[in-house]
N, C-alpha and C. Protein backbone atom coordinates (compact mmCIF):
# COMPACT_ATOMS: atom_id res chain seq x y z
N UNK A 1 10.34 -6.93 62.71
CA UNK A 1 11.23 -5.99 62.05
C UNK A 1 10.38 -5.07 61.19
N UNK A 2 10.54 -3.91 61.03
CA UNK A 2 9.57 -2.76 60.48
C UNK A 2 10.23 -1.36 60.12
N UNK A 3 9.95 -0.62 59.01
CA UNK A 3 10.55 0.43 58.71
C UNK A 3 9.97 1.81 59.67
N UNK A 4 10.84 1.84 60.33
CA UNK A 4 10.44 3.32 61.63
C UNK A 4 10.87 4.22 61.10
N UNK A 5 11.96 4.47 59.83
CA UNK A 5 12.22 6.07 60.08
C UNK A 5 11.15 6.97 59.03
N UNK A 6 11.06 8.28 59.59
CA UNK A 6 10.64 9.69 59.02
C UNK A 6 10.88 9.75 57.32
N UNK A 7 12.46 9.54 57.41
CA UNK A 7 12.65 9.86 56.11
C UNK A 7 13.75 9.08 55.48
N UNK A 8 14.33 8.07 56.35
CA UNK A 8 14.90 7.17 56.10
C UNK A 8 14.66 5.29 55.38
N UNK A 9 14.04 5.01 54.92
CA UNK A 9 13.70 4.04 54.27
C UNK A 9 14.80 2.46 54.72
N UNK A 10 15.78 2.89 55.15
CA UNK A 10 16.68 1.81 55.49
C UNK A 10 16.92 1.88 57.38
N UNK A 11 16.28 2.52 57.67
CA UNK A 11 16.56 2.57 59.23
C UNK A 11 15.80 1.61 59.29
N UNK A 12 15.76 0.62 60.82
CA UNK A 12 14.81 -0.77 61.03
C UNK A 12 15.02 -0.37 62.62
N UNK A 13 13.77 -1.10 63.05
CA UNK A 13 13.53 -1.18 64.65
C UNK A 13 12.88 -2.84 64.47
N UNK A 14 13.51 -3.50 65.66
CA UNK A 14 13.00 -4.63 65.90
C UNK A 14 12.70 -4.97 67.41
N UNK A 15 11.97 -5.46 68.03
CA UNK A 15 11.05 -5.50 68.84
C UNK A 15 12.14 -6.62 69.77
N UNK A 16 12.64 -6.72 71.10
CA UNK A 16 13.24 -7.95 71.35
C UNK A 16 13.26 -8.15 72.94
N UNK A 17 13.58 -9.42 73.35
CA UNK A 17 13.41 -9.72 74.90
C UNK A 17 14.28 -9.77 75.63
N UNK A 18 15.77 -8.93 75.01
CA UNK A 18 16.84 -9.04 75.68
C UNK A 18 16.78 -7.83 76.99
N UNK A 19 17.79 -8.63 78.07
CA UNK A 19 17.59 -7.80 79.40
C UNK A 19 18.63 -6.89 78.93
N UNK A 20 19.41 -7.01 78.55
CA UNK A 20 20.49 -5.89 78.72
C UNK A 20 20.19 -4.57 77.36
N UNK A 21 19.17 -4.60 77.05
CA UNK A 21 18.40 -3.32 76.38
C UNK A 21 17.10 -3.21 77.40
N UNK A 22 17.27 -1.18 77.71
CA UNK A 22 15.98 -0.72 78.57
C UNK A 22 15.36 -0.34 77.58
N UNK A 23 13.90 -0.95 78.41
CA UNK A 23 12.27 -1.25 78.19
C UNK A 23 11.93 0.40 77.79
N UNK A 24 11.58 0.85 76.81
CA UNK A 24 10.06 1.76 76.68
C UNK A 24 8.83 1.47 76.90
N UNK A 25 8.57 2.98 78.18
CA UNK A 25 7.24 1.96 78.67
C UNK A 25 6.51 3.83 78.61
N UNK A 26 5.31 2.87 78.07
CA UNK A 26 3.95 4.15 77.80
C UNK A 26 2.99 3.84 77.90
N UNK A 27 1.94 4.71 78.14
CA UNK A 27 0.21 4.31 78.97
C UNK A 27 -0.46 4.95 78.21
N UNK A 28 -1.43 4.43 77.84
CA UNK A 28 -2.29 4.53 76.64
C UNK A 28 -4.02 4.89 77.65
N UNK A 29 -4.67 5.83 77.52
CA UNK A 29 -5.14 6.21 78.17
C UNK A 29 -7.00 6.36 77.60
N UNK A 30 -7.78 5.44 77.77
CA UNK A 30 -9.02 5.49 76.70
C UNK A 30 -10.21 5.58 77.42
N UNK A 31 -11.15 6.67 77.74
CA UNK A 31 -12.44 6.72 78.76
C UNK A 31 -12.02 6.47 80.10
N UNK A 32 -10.97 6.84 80.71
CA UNK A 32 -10.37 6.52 81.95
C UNK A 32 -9.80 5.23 82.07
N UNK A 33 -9.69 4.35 81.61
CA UNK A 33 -8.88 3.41 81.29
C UNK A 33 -7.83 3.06 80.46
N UNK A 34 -6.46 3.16 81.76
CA UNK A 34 -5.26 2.99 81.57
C UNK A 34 -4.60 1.66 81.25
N UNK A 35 -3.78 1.85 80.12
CA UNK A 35 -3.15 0.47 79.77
C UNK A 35 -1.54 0.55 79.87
N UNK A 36 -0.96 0.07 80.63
CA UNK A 36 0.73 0.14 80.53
C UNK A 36 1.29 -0.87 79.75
N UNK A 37 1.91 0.16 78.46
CA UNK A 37 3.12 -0.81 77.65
C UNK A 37 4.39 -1.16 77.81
N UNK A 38 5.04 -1.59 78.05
CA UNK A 38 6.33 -1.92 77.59
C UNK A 38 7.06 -2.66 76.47
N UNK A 39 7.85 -2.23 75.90
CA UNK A 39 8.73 -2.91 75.32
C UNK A 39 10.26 -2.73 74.68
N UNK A 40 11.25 -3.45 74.36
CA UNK A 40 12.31 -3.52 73.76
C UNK A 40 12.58 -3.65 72.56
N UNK A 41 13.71 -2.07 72.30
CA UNK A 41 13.84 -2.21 70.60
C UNK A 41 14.97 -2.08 70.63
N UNK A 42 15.68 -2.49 69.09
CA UNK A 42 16.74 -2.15 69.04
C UNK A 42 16.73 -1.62 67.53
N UNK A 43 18.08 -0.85 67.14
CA UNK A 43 17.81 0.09 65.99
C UNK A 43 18.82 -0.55 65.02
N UNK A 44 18.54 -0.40 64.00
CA UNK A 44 19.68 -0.58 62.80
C UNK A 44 19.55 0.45 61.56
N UNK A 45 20.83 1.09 61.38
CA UNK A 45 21.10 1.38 60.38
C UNK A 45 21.97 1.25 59.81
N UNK A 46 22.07 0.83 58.70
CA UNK A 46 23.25 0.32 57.38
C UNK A 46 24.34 1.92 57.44
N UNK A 47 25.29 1.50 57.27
CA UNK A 47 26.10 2.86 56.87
C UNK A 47 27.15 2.53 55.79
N UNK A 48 27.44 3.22 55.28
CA UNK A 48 28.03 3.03 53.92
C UNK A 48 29.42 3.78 54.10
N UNK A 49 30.25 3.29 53.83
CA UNK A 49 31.96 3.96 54.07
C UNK A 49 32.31 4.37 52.43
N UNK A 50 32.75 5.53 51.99
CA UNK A 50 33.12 5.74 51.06
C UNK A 50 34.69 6.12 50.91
N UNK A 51 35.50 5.51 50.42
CA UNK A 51 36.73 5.55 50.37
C UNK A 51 37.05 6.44 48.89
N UNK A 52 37.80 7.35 49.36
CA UNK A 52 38.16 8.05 48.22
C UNK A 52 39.65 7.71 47.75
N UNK A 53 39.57 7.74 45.98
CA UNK A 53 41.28 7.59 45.25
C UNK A 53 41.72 8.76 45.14
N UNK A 54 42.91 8.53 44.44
CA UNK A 54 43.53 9.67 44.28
C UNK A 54 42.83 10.46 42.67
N UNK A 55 41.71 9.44 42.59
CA UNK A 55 41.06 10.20 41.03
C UNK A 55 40.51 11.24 41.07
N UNK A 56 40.10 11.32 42.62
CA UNK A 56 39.44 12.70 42.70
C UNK A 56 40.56 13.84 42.75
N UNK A 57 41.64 13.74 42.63
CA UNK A 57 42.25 15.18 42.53
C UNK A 57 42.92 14.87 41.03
N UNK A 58 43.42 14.02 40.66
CA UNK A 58 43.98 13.53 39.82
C UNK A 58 43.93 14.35 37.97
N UNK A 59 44.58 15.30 37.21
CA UNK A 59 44.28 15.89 36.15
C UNK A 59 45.30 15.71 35.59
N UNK A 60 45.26 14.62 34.87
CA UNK A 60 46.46 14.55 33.97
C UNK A 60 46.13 15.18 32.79
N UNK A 61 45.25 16.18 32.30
CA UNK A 61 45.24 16.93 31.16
C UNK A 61 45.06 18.77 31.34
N UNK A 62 45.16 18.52 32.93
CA UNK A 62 44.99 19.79 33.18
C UNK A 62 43.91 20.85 32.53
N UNK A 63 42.81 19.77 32.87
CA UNK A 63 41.06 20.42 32.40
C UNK A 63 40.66 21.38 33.87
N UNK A 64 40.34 22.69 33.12
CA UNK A 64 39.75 23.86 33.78
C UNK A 64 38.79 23.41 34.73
N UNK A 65 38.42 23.56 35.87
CA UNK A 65 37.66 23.57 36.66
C UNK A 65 36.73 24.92 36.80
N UNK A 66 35.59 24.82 36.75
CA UNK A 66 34.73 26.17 36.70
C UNK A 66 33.59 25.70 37.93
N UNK A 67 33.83 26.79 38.48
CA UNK A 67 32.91 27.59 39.86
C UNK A 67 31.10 27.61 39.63
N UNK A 68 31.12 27.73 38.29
CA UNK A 68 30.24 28.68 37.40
C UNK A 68 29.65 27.28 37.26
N UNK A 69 28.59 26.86 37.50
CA UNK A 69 28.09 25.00 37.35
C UNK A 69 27.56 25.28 35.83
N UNK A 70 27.28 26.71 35.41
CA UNK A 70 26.66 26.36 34.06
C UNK A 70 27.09 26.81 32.75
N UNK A 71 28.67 26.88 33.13
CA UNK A 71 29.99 27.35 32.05
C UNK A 71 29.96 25.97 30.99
N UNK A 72 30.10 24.98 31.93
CA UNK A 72 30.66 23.92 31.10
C UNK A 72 29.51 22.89 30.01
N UNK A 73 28.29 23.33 30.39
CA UNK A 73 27.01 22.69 29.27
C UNK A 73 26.20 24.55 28.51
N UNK A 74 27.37 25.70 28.36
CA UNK A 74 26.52 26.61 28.10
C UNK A 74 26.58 26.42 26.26
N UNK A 75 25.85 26.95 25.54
CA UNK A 75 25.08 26.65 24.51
C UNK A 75 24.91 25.03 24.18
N UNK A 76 24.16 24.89 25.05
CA UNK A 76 23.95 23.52 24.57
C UNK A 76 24.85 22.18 24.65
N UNK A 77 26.22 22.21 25.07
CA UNK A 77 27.17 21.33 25.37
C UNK A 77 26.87 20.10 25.96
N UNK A 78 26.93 18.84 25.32
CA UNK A 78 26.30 17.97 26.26
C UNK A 78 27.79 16.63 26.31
N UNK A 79 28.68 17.21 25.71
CA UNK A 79 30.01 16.16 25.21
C UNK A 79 30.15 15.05 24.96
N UNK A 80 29.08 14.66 23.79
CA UNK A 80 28.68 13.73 22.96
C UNK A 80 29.56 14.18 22.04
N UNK A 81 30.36 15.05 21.46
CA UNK A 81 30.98 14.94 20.32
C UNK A 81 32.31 15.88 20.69
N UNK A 82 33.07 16.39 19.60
CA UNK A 82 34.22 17.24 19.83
C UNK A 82 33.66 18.58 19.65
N UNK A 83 32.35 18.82 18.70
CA UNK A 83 31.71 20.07 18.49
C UNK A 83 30.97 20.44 19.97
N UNK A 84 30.05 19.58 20.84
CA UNK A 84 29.72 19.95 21.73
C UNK A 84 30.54 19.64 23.17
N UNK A 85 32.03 19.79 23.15
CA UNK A 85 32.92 19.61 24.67
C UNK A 85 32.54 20.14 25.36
N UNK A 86 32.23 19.46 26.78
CA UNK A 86 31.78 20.56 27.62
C UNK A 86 32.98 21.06 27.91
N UNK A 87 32.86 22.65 28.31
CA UNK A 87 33.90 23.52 28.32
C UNK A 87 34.31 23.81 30.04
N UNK A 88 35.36 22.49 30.27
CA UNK A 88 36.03 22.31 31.11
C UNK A 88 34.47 21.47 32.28
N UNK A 89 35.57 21.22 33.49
CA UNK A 89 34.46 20.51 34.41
C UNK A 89 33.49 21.32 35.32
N UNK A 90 32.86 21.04 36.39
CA UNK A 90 32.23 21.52 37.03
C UNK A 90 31.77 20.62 38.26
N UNK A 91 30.88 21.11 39.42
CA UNK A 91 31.16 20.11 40.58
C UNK A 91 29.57 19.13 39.91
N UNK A 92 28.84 19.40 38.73
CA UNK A 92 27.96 18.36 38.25
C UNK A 92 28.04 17.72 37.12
N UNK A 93 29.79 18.44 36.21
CA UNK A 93 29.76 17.39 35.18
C UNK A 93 31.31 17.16 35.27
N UNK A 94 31.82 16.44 36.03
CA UNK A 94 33.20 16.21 36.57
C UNK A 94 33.81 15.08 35.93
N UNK A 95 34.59 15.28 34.76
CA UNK A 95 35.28 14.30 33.86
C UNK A 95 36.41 14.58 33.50
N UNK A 96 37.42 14.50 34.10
CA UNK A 96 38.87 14.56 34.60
C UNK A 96 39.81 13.46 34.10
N UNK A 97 38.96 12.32 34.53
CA UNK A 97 40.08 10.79 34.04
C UNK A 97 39.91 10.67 32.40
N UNK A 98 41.15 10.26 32.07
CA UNK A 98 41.03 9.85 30.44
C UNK A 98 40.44 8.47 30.73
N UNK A 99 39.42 8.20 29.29
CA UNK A 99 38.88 6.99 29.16
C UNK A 99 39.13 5.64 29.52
N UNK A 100 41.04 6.31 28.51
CA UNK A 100 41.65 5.14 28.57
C UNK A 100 42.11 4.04 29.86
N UNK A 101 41.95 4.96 30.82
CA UNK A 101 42.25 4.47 32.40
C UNK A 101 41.35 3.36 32.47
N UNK A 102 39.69 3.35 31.76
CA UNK A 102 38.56 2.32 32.45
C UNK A 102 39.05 1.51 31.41
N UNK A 103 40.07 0.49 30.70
CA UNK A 103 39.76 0.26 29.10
C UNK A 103 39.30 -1.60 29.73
N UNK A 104 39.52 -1.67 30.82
CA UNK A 104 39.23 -2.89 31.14
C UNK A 104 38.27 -3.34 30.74
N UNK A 105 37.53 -4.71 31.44
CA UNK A 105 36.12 -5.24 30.60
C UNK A 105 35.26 -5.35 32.10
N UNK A 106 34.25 -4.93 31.86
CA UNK A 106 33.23 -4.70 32.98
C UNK A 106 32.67 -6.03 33.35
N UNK A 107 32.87 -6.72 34.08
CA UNK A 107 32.38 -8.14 34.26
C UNK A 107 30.29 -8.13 34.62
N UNK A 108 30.09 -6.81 35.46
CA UNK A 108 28.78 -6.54 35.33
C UNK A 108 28.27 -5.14 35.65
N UNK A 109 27.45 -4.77 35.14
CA UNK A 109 26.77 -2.94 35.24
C UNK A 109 26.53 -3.36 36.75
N UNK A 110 26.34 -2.27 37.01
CA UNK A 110 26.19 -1.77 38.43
C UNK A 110 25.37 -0.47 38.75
N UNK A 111 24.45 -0.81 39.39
CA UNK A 111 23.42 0.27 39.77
C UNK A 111 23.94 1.42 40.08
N UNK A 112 24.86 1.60 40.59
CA UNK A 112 26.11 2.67 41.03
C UNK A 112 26.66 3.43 39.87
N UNK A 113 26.73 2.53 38.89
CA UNK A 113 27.39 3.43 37.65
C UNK A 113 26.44 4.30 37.38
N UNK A 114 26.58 5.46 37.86
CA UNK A 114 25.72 6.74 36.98
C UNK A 114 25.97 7.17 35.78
N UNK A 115 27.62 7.69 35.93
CA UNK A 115 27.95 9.12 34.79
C UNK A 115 28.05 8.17 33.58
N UNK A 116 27.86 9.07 32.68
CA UNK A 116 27.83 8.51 30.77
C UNK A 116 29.41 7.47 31.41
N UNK A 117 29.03 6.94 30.06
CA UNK A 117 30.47 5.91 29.92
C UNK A 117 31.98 7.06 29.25
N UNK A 118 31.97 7.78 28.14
CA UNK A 118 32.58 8.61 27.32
C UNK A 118 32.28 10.09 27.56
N UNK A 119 32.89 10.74 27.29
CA UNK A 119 32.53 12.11 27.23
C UNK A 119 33.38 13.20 26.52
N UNK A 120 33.57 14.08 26.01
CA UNK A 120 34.28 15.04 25.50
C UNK A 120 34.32 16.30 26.44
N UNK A 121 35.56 16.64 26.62
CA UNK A 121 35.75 17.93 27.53
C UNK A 121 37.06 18.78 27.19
N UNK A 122 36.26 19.86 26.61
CA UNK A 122 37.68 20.65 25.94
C UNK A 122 38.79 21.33 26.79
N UNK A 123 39.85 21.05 26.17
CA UNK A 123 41.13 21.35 26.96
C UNK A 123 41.80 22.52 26.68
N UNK A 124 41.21 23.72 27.67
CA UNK A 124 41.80 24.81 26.87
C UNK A 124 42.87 25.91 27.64
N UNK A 125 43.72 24.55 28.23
CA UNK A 125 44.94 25.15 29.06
C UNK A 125 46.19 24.08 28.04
């Protein structure tokens, strides 16, 4: 088992003796002496299904959406506080759900969790 892809890090090829997979066969050619290879691979790649909620459309505060990716962190906005809200969302700082929705208890972090935990985003509809 061995990592074959270019640019893929999770693609795998494994080497195997089953008949019902066809043989790659290539000749290796050195000072006039020919060598014929064969062999059987088979490929794997992991794929990941992403199921979307209804959170992604979901605005129960009816926060502005801006086109403009650099409306919503302009002077400095980073929505650590009520002074710096970012001013409305954007498709890289997208915070739509109220807090209160996660108030549950996280049984463990998760490599997956990216975005801040909290955030401030001014509501100016």
């Amino acid at each position: 088992l061995a990592h074959r892809g270019f640019s893929d890090q999770y693609m795998f090829v494994a080497i195997n003796t089953q008949n019902r997979i066809v043989p790659m066969a290539m000749e290796d050619c050195k000072k006039g002496v020919c060598t014929k290879y064969s062999s059987r691979v088979s490929y794997a790649i992991p794929m990941e299904i992403v199921y979307l909620t209804p959170l992604l459309s979901w605005n129960p505060y009816s926060i502005a959406y801006n086109d403009d990716p650099t409306k919503a962190t302009a002077g400095g906005r980073d929505g650590n506080t009520e002074e710096t809200a970012y001013d409305g969302v954007d498709f890289n700082h997208y915070y739509r759900t109220p807090s209160k929705f996660f108030s549950g208890p996280v049984l463990e972090p998760d490599d997956a969790d990216t975005p801040k935990a909290v955030v401030k985003v001014k509501n100016i509809q």
